[in-house]
Protein backbone atom coordinates (compact mmCIF):
# COMPACT_ATOMS: atom_id res chain seq x y z
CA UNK A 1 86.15 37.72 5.23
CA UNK A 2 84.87 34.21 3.83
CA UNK A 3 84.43 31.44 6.27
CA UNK A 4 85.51 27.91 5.21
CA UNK A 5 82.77 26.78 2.87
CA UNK A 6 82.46 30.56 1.16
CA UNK A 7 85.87 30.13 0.53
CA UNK A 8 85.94 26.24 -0.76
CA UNK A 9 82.89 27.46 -2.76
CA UNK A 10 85.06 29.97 -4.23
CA UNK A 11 87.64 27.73 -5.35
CA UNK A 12 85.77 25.51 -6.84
CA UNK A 13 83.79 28.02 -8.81
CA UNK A 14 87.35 29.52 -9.61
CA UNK A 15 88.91 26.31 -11.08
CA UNK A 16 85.41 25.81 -13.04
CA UNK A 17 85.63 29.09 -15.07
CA UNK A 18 89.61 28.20 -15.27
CA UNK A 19 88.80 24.72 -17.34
CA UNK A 20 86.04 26.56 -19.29
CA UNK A 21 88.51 29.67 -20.63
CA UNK A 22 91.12 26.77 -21.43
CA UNK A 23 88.83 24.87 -23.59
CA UNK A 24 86.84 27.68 -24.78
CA UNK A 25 87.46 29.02 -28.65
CA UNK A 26 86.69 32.94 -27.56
CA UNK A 27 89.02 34.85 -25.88
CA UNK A 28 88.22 34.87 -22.06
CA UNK A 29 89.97 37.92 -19.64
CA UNK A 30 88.80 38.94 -16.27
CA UNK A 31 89.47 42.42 -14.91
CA UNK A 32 89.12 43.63 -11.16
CA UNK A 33 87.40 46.63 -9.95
CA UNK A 34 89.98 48.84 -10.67
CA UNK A 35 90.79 47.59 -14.46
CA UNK A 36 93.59 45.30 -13.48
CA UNK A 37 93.67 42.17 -16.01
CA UNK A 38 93.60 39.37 -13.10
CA UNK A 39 92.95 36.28 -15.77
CA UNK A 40 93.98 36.53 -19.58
CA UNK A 41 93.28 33.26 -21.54
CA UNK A 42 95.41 31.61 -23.24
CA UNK A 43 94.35 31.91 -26.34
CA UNK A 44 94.47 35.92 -25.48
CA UNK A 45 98.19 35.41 -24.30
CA UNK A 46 99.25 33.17 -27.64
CA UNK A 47 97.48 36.07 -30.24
CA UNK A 48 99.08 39.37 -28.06
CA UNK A 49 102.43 37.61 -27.24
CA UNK A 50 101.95 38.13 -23.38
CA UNK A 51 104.11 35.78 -21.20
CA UNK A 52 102.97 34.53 -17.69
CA UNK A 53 104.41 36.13 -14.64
């Protein structure tokens, strides 16, 4: 379990890659540990027609 700044660290590190995939011209996905997409771009979701849950 994170404690308070682990966590706020987190978030903010979170929210940095966020802006970066938005503004970035590659294609940007994150997968967990078990192969589970957990961040597609958008550029990704625009080219494969994927829709946001």
């Amino acid at each position: 379990m994170l404690n308070m700044t682990q966590q706020q660290s987190f978030q903010q590190s979170r929210l940095e890659f966020t802006k970066i995939a938005q503004v970035s011209s590659d294609w940007v996905w994150e997968i967990d540990e078990k192969g589970v997409y957990t961040y597609v771009s958008e550029k990704n979701k625009r080219f494969f027609g994927i829709r946001s849950r």
